[in-house]
Protein backbone atom coordinates (compact mmCIF):
# COMPACT_ATOMS: atom_id res chain seq x y z
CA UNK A 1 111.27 152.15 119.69
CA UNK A 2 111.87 155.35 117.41
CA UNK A 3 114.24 157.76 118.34
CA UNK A 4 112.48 161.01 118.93
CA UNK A 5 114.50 164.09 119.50
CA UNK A 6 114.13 167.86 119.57
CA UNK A 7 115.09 170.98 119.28
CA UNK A 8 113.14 174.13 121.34
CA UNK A 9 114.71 177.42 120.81
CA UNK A 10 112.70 180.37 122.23
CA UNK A 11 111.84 183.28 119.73
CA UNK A 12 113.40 185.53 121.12
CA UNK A 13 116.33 186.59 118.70
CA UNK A 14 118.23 184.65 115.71
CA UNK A 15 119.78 181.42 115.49
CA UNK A 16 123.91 181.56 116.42
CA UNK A 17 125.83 178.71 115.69
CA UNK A 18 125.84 177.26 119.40
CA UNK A 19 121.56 177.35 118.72
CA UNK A 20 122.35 175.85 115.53
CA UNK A 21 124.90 172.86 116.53
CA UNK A 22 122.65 171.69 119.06
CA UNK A 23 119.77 171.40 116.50
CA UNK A 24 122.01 169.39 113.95
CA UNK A 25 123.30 167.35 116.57
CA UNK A 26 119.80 166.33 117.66
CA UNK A 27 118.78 166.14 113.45
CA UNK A 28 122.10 163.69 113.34
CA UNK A 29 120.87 161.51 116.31
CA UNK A 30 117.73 160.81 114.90
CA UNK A 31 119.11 160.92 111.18
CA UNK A 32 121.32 158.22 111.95
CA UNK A 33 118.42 155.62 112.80
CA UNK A 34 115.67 156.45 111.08
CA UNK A 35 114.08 158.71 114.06
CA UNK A 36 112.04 161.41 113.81
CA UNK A 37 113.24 165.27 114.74
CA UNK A 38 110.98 167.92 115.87
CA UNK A 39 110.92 171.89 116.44
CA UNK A 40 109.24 172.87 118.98
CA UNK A 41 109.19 177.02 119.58
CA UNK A 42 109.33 178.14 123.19
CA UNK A 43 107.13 180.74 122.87
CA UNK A 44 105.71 180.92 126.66
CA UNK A 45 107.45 184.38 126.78
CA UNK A 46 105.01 186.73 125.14
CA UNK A 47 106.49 189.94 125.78
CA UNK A 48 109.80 188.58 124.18
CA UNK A 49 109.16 186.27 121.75
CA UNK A 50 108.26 188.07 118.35
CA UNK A 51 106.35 185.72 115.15
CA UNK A 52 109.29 187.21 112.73
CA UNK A 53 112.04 185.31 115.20
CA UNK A 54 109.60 181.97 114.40
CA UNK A 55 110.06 182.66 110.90
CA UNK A 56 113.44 183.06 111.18
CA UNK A 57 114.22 179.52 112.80
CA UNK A 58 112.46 178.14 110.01
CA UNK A 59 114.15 179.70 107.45
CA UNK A 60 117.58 178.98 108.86
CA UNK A 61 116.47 175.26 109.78
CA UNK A 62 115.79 174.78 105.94
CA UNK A 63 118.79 176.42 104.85
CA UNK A 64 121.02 173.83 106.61
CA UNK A 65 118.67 171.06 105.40
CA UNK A 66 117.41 170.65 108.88
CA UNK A 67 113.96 169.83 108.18
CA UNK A 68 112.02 168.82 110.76
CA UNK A 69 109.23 166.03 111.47
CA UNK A 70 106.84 167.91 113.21
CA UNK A 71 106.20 171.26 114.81
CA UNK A 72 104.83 172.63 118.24
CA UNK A 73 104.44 175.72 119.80
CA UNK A 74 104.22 176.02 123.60
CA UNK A 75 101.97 179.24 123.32
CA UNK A 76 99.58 176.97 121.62
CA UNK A 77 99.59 174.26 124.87
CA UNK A 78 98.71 175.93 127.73
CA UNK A 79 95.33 173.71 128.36
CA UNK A 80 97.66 171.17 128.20
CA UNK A 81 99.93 172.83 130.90
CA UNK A 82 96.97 173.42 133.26
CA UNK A 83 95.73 169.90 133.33
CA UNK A 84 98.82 168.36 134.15
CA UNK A 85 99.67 171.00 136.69
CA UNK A 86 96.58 170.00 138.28
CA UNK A 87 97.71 166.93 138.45
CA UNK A 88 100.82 167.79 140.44
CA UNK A 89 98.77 169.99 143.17
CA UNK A 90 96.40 167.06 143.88
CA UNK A 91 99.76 164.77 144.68
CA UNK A 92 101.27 167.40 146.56
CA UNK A 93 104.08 167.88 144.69
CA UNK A 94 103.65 171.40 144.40
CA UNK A 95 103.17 174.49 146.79
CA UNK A 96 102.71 177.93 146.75
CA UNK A 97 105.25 180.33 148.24
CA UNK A 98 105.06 183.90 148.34
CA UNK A 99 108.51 185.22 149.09
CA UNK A 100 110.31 188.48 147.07
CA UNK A 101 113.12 188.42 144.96
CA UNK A 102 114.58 190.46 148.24
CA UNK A 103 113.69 188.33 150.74
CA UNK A 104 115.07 185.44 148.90
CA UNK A 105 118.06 187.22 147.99
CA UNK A 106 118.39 187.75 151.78
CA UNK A 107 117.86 184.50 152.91
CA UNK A 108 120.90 183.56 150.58
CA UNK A 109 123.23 185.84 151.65
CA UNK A 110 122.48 184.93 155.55
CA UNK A 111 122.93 180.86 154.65
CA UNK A 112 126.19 181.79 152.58
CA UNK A 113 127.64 184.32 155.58
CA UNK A 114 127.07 180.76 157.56
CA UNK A 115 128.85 178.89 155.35
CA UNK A 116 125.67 176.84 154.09
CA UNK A 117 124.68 176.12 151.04
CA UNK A 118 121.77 178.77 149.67
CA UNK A 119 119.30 176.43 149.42
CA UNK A 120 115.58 177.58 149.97
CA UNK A 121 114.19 176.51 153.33
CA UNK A 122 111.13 175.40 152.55
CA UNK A 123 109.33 177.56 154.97
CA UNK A 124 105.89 177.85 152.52
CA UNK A 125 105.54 174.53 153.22
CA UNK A 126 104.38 175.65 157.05
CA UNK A 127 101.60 177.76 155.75
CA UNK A 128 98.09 177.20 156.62
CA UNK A 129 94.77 177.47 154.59
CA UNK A 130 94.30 180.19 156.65
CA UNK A 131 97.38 181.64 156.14
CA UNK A 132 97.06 181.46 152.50
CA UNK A 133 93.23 183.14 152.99
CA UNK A 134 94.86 185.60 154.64
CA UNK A 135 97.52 186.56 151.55
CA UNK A 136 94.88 186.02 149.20
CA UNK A 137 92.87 188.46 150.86
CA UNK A 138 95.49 190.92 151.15
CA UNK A 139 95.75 191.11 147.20
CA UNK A 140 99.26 188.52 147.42
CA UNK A 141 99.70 186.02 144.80
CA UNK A 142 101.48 183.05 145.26
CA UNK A 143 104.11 181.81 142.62
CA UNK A 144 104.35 178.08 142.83
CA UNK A 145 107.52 175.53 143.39
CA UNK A 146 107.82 172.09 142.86
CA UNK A 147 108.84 169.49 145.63
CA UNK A 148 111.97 167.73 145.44
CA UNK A 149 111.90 164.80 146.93
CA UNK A 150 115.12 164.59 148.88
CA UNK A 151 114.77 161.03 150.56
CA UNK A 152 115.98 160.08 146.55
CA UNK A 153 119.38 160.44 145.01
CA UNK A 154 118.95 161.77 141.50
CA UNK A 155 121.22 159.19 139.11
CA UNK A 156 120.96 158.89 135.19
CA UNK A 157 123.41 157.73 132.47
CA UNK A 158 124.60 160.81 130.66
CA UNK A 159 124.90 159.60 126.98
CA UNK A 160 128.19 161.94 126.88
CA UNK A 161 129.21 162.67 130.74
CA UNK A 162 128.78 159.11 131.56
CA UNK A 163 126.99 158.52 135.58
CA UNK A 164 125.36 161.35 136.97
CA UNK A 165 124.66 161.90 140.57
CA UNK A 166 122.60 164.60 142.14
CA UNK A 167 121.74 165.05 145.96
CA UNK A 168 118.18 166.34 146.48
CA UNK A 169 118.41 167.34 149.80
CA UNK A 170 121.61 169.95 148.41
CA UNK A 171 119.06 171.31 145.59
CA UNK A 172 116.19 174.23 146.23
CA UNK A 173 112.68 173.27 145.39
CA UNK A 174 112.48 174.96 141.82
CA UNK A 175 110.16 177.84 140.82
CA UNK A 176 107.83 176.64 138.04
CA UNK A 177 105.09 179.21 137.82
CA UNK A 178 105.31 182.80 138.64
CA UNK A 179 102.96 184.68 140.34
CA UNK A 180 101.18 186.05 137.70
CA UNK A 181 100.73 182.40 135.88
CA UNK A 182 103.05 182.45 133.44
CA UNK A 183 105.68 179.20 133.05
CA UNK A 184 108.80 178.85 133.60
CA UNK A 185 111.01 176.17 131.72
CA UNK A 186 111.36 173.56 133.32
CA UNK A 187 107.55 171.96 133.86
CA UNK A 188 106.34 173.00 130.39
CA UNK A 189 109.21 171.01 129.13
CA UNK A 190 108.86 167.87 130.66
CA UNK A 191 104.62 168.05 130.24
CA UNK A 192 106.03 168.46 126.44
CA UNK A 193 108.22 165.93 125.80
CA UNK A 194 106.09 163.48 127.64
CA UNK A 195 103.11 164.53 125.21
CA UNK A 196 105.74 164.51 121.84
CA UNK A 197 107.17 160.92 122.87
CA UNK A 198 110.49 162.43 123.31
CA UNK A 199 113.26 159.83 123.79
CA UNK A 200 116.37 161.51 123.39
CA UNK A 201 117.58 165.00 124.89
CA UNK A 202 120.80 165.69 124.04
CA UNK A 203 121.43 169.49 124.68
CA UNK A 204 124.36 171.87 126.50
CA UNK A 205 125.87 171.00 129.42
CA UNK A 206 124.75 174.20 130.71
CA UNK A 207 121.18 172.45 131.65
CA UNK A 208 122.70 169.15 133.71
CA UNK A 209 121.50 170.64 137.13
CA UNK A 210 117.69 171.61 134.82
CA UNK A 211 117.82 167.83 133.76
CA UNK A 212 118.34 166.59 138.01
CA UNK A 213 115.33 168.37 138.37
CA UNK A 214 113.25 167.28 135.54
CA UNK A 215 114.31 163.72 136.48
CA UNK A 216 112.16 163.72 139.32
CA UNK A 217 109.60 165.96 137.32
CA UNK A 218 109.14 163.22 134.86
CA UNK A 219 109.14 160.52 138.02
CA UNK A 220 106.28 162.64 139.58
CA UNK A 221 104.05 162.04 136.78
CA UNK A 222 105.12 157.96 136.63
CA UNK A 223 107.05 158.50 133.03
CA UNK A 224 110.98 157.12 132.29
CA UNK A 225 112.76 160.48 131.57
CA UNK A 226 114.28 160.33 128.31
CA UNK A 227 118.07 159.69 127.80
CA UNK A 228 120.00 162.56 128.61
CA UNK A 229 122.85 163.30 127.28
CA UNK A 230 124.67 167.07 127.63
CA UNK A 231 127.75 168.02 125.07
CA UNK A 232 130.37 170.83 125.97
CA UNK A 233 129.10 174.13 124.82
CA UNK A 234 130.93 176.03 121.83
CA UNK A 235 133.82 178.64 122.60
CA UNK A 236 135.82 180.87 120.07
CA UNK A 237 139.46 180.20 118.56
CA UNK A 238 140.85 182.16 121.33
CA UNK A 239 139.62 179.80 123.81
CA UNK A 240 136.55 181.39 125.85
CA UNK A 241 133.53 182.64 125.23
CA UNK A 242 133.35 185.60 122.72
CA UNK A 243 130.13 187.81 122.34
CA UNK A 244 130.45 187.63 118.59
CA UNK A 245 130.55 183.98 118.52
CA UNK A 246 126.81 184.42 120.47
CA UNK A 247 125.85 186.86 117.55
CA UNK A 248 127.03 184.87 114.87
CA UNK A 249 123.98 184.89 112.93
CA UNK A 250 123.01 182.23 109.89
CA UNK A 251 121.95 185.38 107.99
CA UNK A 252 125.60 186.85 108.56
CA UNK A 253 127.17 183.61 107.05
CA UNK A 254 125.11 183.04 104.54
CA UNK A 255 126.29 186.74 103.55
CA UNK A 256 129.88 186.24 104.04
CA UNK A 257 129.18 183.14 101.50
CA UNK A 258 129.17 180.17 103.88
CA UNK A 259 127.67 177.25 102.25
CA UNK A 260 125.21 174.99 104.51
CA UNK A 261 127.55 172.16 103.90
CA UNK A 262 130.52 173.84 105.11
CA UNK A 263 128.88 174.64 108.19
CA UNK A 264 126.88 171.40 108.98
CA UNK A 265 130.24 169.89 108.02
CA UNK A 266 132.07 171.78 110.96
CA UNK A 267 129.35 172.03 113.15
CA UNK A 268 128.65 168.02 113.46
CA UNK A 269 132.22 167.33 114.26
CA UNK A 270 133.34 169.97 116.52
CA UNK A 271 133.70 168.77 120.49
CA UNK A 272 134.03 165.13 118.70
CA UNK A 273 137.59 163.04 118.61
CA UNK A 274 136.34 162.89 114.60
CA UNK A 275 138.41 164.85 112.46
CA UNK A 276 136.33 168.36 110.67
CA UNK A 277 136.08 167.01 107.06
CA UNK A 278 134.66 168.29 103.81
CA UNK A 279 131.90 166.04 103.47
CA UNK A 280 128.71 166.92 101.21
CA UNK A 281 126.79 164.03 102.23
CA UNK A 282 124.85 164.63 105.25
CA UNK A 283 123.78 160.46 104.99
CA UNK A 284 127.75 160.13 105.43
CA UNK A 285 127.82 162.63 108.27
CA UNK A 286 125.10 161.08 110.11
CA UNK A 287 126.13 157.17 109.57
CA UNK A 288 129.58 158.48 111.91
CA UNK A 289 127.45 160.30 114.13
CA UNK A 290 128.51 158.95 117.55
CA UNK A 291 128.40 160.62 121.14
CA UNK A 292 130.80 158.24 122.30
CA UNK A 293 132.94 160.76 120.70
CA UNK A 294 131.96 163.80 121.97
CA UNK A 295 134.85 165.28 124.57
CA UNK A 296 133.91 167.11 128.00
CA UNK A 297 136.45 169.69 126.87
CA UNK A 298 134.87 172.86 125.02
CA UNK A 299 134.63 173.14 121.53
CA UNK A 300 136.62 175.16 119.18
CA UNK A 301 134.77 177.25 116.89
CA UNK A 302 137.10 179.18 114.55
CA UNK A 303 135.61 181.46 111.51
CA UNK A 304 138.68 181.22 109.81
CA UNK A 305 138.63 177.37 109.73
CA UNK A 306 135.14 177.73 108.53
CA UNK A 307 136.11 179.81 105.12
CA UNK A 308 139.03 177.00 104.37
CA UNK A 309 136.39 174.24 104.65
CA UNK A 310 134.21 176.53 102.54
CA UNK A 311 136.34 176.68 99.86
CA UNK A 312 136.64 172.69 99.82
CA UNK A 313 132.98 172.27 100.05
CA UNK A 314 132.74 174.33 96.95
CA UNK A 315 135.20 172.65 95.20
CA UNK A 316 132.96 169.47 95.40
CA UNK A 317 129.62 170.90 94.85
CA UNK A 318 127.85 169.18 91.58
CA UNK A 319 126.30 172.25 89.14
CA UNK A 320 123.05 171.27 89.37
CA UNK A 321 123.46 172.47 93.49
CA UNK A 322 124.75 175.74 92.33
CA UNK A 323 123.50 176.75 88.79
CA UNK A 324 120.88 179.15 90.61
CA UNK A 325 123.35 181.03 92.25
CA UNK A 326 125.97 181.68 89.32
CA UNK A 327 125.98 184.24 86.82
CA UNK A 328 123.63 184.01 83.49
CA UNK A 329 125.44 182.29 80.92
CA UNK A 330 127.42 180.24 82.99
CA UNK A 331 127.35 176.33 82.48
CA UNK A 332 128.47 173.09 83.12
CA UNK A 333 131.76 173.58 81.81
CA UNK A 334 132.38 176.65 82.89
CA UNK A 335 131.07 175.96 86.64
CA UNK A 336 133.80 172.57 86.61
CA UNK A 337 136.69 175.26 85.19
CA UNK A 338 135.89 177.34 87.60
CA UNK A 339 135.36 176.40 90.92
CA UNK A 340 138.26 174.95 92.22
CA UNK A 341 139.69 178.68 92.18
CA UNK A 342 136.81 179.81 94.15
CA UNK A 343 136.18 180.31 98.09
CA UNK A 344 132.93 181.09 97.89
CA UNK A 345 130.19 180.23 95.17
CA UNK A 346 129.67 184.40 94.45
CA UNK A 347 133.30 184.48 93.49
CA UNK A 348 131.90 182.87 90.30
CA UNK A 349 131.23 186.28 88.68
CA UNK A 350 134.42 187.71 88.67
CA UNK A 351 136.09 184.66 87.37
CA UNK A 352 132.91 184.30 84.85
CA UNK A 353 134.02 188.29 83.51
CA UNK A 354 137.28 187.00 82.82
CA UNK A 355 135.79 184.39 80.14
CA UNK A 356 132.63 186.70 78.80
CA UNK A 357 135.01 189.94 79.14
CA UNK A 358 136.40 193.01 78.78
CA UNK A 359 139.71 192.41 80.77
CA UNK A 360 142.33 194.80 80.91
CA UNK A 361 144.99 194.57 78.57
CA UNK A 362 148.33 193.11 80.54
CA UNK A 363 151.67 195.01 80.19
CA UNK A 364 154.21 193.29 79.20
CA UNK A 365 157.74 192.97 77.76
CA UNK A 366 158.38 193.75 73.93
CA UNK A 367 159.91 190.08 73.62
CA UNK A 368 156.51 189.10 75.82
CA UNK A 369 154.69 191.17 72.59
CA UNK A 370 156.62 189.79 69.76
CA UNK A 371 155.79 186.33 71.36
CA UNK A 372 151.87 186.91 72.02
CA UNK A 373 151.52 187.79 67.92
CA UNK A 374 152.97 184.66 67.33
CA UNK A 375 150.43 183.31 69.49
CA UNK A 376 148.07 184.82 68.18
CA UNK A 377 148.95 183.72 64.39
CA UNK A 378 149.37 180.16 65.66
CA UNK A 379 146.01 179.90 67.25
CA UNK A 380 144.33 181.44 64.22
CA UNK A 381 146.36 178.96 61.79
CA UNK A 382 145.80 175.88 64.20
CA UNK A 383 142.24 173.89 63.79
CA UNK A 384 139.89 174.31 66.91
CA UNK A 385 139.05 171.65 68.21
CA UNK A 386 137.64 170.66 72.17
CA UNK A 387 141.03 171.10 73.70
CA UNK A 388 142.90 173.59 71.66
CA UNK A 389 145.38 174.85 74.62
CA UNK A 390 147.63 171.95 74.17
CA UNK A 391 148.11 172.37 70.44
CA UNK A 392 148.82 175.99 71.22
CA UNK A 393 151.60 175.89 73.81
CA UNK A 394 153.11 172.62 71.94
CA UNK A 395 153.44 174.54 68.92
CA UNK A 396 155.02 177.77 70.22
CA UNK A 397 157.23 175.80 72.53
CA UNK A 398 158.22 174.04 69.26
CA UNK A 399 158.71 177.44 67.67
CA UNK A 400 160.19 179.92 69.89
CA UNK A 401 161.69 177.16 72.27
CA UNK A 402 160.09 178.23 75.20
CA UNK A 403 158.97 176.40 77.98
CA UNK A 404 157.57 176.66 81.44
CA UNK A 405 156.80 179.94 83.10
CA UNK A 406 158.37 181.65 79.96
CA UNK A 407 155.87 179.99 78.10
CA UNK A 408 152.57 179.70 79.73
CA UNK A 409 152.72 183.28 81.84
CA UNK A 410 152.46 185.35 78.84
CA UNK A 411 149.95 183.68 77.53
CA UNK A 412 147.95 183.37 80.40
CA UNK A 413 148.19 187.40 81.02
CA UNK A 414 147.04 187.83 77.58
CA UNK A 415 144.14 185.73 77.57
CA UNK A 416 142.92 186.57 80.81
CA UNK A 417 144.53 189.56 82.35
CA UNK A 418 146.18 187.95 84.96
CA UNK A 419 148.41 186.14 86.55
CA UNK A 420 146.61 183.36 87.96
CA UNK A 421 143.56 181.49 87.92
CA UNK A 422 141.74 178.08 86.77
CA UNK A 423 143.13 175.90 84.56
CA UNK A 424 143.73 177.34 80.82
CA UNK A 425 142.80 173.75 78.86
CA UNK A 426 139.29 174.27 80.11
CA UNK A 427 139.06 178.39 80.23
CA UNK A 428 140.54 178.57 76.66
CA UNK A 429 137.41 176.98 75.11
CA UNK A 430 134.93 178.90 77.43
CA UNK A 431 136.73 182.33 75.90
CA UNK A 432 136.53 180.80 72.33
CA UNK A 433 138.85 181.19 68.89
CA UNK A 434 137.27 184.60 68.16
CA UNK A 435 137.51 186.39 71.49
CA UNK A 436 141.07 184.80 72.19
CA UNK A 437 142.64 185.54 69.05
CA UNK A 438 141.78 189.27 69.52
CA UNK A 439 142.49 189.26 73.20
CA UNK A 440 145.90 188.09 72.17
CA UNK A 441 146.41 190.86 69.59
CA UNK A 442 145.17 193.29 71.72
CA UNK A 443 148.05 192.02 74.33
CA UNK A 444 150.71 192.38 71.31
């Protein structure tokens, strides 16, 4: 059987990266074996949801190379929705109930002051035809709830949590429509991933009570549920839940010059006993993909981790993944002389200005000068050939018996106008002889 998974995010706002690690994980699942992995927008909201969110998830799904299989929108289901509904009113497995939000809350707060678990009574359930006439006629709707059946102990294998055990008769019968026929969550989802061939649903850990009910959801329509499996959900460095890390938008990394690497990197480790590696290859990545590893203990998502794995992504990224991002002029060579001084890819500018120029002319010693003209007489004497930087510094450490720091600092201020930076046998040949033998008498 193929693997099937899913990811459903509702439209309502953009990606963060707790949206965005369950996606990969699911991508990673069904990466691993050849499955498939489809998007599928929660859209039943239409006062909420907005088109330009929609957009968004696909925009940030394709940035992290999250492509998926197929596509569904719920807003685009309904008939769908209504028939199997149906379905469940002529078993008798749902009811209509017509209690407030107040007289609900009440009812809690009397079973709670009793020491009783707040669990709805049921009492709809004692309502006539003529009762519900009666409430039809007096301009009430009903809103509808699904029946539990709690002769049944709910039990599945939790691909992460292991054995899961449920008590129906402790669990209220679950709202699934509101009054004025819109859906809640939980029905539409099930009818869905019935219809998609869903096998795998591996999401927070924040829906395990959701997935007891849709256990018996699935059950009511004579369909295995899929296997469940629910990871710990993301928390900041500090240790708890941070409102920024729920804002932490793929637009606002992608500014701060995250790769997609670094973070599908991060992302498809964290909560695992794996170590957080710089891997490029998301075929890699997904061939270790394993929830046998995933920890019940939250996960640990730090920013500042994030930018240091960054800046070893970078290091290994080929040119032809980042010649469309660097500055005009700027090749092979230069890219591979470069980037391991980088943190981020649009660092490449600054370090390209220090090979294409102006820099600013270094101040240094008057021994520092006399030893730069030299320098700069050597290089101009010396034949230039692909790797002119060791005949350089071998013949002016001949010459002036320098060596080390004393030898390579001045040279490198003069050529480049600082103090540090990539590797001078490959800059010196991006500068050139022309434009480093005047850089070097301009320094002396």
């Amino acid at each position: 059987m193929t693997i099937t998974t899913r990811f459903a995010p509702s439209p309502t706002g953009n990606l963060h990266v707790g949206n965005v690690r369950t996606a990969l994980h699911n991508w990673l699942l069904a990466r691993r074996v050849g499955g498939r992995f489809l998007l599928r927008i929660d859209d039943t909201d239409k006062e909420r949801s907005r088109e330009e969110y929609v957009q968004a998830i696909r925009v940030d799904l394709a940035w992290l190379g999250l492509v998926p299989d197929g596509e569904e929108r719920q807003s685009a289901r309904f008939d769908l929705y209504e028939r199997e509904f149906a379905k469940l009113v002529a078993s008798g497995r749902v009811y209509r109930a017509y209690e407030t939000s107040q007289e609900l809350d009440l009812k809690r707060k009397v079973l709670l002051s009793r020491g009783l678990p707040p669990i709805y009574d049921r009492a709809a359930l004692d309502l006539t035809e003529a009762d519900h006439d009666a409430k039809a006629a007096a301009g009430e709707a009903p809103h509808w709830r699904f029946l539990l059946n709690r002769g049944s102990p709910i039990e599945w294998m939790d691909g992460i949590r292991g054995l899961q055990h449920f008590d129906a008769g402790q669990m209220s019968d679950p709202v699934i429509r509101r009054a004025d026929g819109t859906w809640l969550y939980m029905l539409p989802s099930v009818i869905d991933d019935i219809a998609m061939g869903v096998t795998d649903v591996l999401r927070g850990e924040d829906h395990v009570s959701n997935t007891a009910t849709q256990v018996q959801m699935f059950a009511a329509f004579g369909v295995d549920p899929p296997a469940f499996a629910h990871e710990a959900l993301l928390v900041g460095s500090e240790g708890k839940l941070s409102k920024r890390l729920g804002s932490l938008g793929m637009a606002e990394l992608r500014e701060a010059g995250i790769e997609p690497e670094a973070l599908v990197a991060m992302l498809a480790r964290l909560g695992t006993s794996q170590p957080v590696e710089a891997i490029v290859d998301v075929d890699q990545i997904a061939a270790g993909f394993d929830l046998s590893t995933f920890g019940r203990a939250p996960a640990r998502f730090d920013e500042a981790e994030l930018h240091r794995l960054n800046a070893q992504i970078v290091h290994r990224l080929p040119y032809a993944r980042v010649s469309h991002l660097l500055p005009n002029g700027m090749g092979e060579a230069a890219w591979e002389a470069i980037r391991p001084n980088l943190a981020h890819i649009n660092e490449a500018g600054e370090w390209w200005q220090v090979v294409t120029g102006p820099i600013a002319r270094p101040e240094l010693e008057a021994e520092d000068r006399v030893f730069i003209a030299a320098a700069a007489d050597a290089l101009e004497a010396q034949p230039w050939d692909e790797n002119p930087w060791p005949a350089l510094t071998g013949t002016l450490k001949e010459a002036t018996g320098r060596k080390g720091k004393a030898l390579f600092l001045p040279l490198r201020l003069a050529l480049t106008g600082r103090e540090h930076g990539p590797d001078m046998a490959a800059l010196l040949p991006l500068i050139g002889r022309e434009a480093a033998i005047a850089r070097l008498r301009a320094a002396a």
